[in-house]
C-alpha atoms as a PDB file:
ATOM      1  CA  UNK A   1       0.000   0.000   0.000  1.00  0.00           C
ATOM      2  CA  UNK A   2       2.917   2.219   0.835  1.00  0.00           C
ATOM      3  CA  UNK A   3       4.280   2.042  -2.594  1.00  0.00           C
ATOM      4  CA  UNK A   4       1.090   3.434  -4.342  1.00  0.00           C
ATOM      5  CA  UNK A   5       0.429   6.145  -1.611  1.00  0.00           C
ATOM      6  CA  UNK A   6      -0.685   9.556  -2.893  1.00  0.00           C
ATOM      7  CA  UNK A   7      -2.007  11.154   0.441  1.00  0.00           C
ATOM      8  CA  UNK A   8      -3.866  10.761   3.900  1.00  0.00           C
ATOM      9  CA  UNK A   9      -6.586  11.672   5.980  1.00  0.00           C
ATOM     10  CA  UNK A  10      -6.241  12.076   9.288  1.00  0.00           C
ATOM     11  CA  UNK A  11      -9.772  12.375  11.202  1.00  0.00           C
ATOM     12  CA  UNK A  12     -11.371  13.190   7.674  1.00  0.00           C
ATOM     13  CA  UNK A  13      -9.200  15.950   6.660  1.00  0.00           C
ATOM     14  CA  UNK A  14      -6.533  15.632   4.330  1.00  0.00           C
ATOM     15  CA  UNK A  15      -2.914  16.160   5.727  1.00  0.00           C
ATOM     16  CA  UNK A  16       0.629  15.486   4.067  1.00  0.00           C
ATOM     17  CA  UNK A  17       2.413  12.969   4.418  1.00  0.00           C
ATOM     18  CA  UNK A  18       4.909  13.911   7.344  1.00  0.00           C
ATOM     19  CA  UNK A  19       1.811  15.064   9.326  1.00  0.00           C
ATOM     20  CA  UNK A  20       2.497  13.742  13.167  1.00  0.00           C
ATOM     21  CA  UNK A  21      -0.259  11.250  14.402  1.00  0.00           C
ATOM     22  CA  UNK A  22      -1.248  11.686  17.574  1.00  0.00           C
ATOM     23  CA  UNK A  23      -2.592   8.679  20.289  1.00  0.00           C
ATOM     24  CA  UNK A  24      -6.715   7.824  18.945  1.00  0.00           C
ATOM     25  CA  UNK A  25      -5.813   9.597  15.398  1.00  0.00           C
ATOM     26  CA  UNK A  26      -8.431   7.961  12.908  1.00  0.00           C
ATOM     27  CA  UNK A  27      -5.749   7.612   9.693  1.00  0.00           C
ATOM     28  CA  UNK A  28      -6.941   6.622   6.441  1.00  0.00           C
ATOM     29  CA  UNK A  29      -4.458   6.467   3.157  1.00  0.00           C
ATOM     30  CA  UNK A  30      -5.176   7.400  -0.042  1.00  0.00           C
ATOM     31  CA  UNK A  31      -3.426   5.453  -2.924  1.00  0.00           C
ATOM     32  CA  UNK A  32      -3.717   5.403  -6.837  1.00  0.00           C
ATOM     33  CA  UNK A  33      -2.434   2.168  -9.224  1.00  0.00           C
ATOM     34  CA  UNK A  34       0.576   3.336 -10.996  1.00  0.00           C
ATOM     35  CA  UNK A  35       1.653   5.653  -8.141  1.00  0.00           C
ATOM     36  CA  UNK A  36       5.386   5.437  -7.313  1.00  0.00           C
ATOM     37  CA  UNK A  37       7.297   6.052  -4.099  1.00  0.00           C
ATOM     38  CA  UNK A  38       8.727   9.958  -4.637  1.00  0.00           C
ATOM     39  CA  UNK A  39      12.632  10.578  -3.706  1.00  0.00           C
ATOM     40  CA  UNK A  40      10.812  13.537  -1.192  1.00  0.00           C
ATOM     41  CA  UNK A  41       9.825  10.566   1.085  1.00  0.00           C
ATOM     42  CA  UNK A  42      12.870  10.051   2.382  1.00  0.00           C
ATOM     43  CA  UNK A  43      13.170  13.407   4.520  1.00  0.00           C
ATOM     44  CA  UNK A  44      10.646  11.984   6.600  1.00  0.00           C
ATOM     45  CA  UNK A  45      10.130   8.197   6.941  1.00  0.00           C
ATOM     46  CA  UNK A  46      11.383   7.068  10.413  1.00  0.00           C
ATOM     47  CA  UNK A  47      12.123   4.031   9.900  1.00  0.00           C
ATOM     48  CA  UNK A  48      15.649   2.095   7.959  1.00  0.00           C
ATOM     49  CA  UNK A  49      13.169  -0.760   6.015  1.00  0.00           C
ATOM     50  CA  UNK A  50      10.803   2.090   4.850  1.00  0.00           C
ATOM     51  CA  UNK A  51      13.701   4.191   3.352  1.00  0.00           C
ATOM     52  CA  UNK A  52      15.327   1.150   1.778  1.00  0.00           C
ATOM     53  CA  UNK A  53      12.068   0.211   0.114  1.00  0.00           C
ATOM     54  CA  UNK A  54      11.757   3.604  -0.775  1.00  0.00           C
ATOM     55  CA  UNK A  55      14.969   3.907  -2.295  1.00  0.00           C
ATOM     56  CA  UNK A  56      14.604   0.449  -3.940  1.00  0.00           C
ATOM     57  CA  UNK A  57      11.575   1.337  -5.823  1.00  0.00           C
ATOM     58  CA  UNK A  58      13.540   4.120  -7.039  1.00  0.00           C
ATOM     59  CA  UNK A  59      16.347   2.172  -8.200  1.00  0.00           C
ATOM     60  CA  UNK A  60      13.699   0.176 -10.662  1.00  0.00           C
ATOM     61  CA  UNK A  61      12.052   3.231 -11.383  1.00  0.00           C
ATOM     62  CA  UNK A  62      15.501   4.536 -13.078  1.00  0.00           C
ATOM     63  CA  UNK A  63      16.372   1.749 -14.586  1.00  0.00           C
ATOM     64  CA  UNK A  64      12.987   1.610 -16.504  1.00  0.00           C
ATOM     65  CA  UNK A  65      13.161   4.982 -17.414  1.00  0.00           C
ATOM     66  CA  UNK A  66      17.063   4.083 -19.236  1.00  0.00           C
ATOM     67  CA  UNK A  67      15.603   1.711 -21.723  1.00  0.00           C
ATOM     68  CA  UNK A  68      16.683   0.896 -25.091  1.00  0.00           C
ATOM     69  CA  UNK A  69      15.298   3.858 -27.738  1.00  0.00           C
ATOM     70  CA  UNK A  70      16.151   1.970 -31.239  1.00  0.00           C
ATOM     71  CA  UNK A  71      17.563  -0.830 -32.744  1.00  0.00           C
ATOM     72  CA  UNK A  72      20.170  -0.764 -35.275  1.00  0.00           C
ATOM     73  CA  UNK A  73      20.390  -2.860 -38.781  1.00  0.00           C
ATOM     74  CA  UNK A  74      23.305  -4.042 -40.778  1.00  0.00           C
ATOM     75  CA  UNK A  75      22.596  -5.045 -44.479  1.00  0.00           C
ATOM     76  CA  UNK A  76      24.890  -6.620 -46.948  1.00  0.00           C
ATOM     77  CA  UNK A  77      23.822  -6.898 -50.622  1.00  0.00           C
ATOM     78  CA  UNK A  78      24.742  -6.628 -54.113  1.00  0.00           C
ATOM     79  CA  UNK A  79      25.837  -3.175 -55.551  1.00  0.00           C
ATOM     80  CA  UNK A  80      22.952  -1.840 -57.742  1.00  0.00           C
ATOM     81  CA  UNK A  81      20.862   0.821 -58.738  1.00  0.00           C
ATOM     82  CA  UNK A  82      17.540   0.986 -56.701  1.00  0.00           C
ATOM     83  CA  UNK A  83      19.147  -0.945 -53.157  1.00  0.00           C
ATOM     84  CA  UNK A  84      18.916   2.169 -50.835  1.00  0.00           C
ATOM     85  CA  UNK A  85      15.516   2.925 -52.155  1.00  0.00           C
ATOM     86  CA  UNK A  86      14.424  -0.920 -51.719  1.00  0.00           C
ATOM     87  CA  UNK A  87      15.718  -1.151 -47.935  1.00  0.00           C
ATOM     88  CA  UNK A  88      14.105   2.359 -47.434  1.00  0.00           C
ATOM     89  CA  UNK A  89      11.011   1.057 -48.489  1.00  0.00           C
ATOM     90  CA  UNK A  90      10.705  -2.012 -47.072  1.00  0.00           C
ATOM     91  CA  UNK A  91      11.452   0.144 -43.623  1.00  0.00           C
ATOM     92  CA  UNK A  92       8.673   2.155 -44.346  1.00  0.00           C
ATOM     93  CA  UNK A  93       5.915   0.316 -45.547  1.00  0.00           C
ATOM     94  CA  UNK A  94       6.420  -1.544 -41.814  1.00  0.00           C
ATOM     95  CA  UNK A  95       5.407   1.668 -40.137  1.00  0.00           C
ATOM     96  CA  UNK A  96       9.152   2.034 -38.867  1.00  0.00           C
ATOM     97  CA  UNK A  97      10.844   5.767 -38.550  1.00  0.00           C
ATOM     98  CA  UNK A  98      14.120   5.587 -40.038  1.00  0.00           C
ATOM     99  CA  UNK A  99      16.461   7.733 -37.518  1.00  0.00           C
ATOM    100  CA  UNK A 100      20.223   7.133 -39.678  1.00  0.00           C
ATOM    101  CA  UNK A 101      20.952   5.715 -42.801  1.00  0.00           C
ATOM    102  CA  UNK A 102      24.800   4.939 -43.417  1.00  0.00           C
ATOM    103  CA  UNK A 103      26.506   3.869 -46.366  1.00  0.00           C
ATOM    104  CA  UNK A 104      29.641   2.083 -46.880  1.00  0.00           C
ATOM    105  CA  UNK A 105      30.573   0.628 -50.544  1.00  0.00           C
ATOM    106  CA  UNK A 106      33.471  -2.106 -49.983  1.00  0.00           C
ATOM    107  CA  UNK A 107      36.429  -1.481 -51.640  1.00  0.00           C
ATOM    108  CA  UNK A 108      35.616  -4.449 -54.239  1.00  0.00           C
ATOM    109  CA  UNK A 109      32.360  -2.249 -55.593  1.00  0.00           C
ATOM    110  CA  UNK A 110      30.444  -5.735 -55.741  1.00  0.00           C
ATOM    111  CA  UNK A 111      28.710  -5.676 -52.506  1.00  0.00           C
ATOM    112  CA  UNK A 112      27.840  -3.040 -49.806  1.00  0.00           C
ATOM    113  CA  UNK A 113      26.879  -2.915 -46.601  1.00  0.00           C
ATOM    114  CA  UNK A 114      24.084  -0.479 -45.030  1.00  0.00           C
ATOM    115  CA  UNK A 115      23.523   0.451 -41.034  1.00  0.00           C
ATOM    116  CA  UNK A 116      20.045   1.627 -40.567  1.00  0.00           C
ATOM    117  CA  UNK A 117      19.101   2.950 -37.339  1.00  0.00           C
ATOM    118  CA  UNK A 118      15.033   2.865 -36.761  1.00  0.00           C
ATOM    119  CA  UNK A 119      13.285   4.012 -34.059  1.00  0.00           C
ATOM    120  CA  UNK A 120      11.691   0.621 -32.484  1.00  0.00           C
ATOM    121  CA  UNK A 121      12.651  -2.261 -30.047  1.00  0.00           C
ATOM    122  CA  UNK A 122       9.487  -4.088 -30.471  1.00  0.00           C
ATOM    123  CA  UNK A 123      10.820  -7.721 -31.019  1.00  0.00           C
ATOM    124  CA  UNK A 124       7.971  -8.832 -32.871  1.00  0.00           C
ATOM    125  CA  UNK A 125       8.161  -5.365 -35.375  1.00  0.00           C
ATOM    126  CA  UNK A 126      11.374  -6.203 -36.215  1.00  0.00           C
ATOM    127  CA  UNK A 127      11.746  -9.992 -36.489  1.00  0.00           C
ATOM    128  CA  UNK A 128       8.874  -9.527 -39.130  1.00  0.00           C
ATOM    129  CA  UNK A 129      11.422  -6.428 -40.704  1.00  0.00           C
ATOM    130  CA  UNK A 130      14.339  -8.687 -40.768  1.00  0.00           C
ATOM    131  CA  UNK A 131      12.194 -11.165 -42.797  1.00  0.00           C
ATOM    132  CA  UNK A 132      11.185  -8.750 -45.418  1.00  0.00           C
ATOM    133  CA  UNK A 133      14.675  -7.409 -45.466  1.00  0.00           C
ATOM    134  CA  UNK A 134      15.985 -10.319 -46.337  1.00  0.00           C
ATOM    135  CA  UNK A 135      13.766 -10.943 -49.475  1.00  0.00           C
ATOM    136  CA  UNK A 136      15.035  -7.748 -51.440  1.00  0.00           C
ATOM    137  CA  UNK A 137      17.197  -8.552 -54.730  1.00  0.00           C
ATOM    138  CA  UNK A 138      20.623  -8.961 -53.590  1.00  0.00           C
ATOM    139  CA  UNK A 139      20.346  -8.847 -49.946  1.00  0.00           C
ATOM    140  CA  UNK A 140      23.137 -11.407 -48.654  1.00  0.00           C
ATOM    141  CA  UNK A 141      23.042 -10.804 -44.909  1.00  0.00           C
ATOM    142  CA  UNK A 142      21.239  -8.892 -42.326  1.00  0.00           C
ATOM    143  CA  UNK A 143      21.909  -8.570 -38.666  1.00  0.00           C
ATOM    144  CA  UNK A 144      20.784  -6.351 -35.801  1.00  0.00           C
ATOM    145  CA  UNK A 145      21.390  -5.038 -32.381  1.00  0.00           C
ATOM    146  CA  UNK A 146      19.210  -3.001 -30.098  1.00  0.00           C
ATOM    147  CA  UNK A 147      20.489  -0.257 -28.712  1.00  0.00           C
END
């Protein structure tokens, strides 16, 4: 309940949260779903276990917040007219922003390989991308990393 706190009553009036209770105090806590433990709470919880939650649910909160923001694709195909324009294509017609397109020719001129950063980390999104990527003329290999 702690966790999801977002006020109290104390003897049906609303007080904050560092109000002092006093002996026959009728208390009653307000909470809401998706409410999170704030870093404020920690000026005033009395107890080691409450900060330690507290600080713990701040931890996760943190590390949700650093999550990966795109996913990055490597393409090696044949060099010909049209390729860039195929991959780009392909990219969009699957709803996917394209955030960075680089090119790099190899020194042979036969084959090339593209890194395409797009702006998703949905697994399913881009397993299905990786598929259709893979079915242009002259694609040989393609590869990718979230990031």
């Amino acid at each position: 309940m702690g966790d999801s706190c977002v006020g109290a009553k104390v003897n049906n009036h609303i007080v904050p949260l560092d109000y002092t209770l006093h002996s026959g105090d009728l208390v009653e806590i307000m909470t809401q779903k998706k409410k999170k433990p704030s870093e404020d709470w920690l000026r005033f919880v009395k107890t080691a276990g409450a900060a330690n939650h507290i600080k713990s649910s701040l931890r996760e909160k943190r590390q949700t917040l650093v999550r990966p923001s795109h996913t990055e694709f490597r393409i090696v195909g044949e060099e010909r007219y049209g390729f860039i324009k195929d991959v780009s294509s392909v990219i969009a017609k699957a709803r996917i922003k394209i955030l960075k397109f680089d090119i790099n020719d190899a020194a042979s001129g036969k084959f090339r390989i593209d890194r395409v950063q797009c702006d998703t980390t949905d697994r399913q999104k881009i397993e299905k991308l990786v598929i259709r990527l893979k079915d242009i003329k002259g694609v040989r290999e393609v590869s990718y990393k979230v990031l």
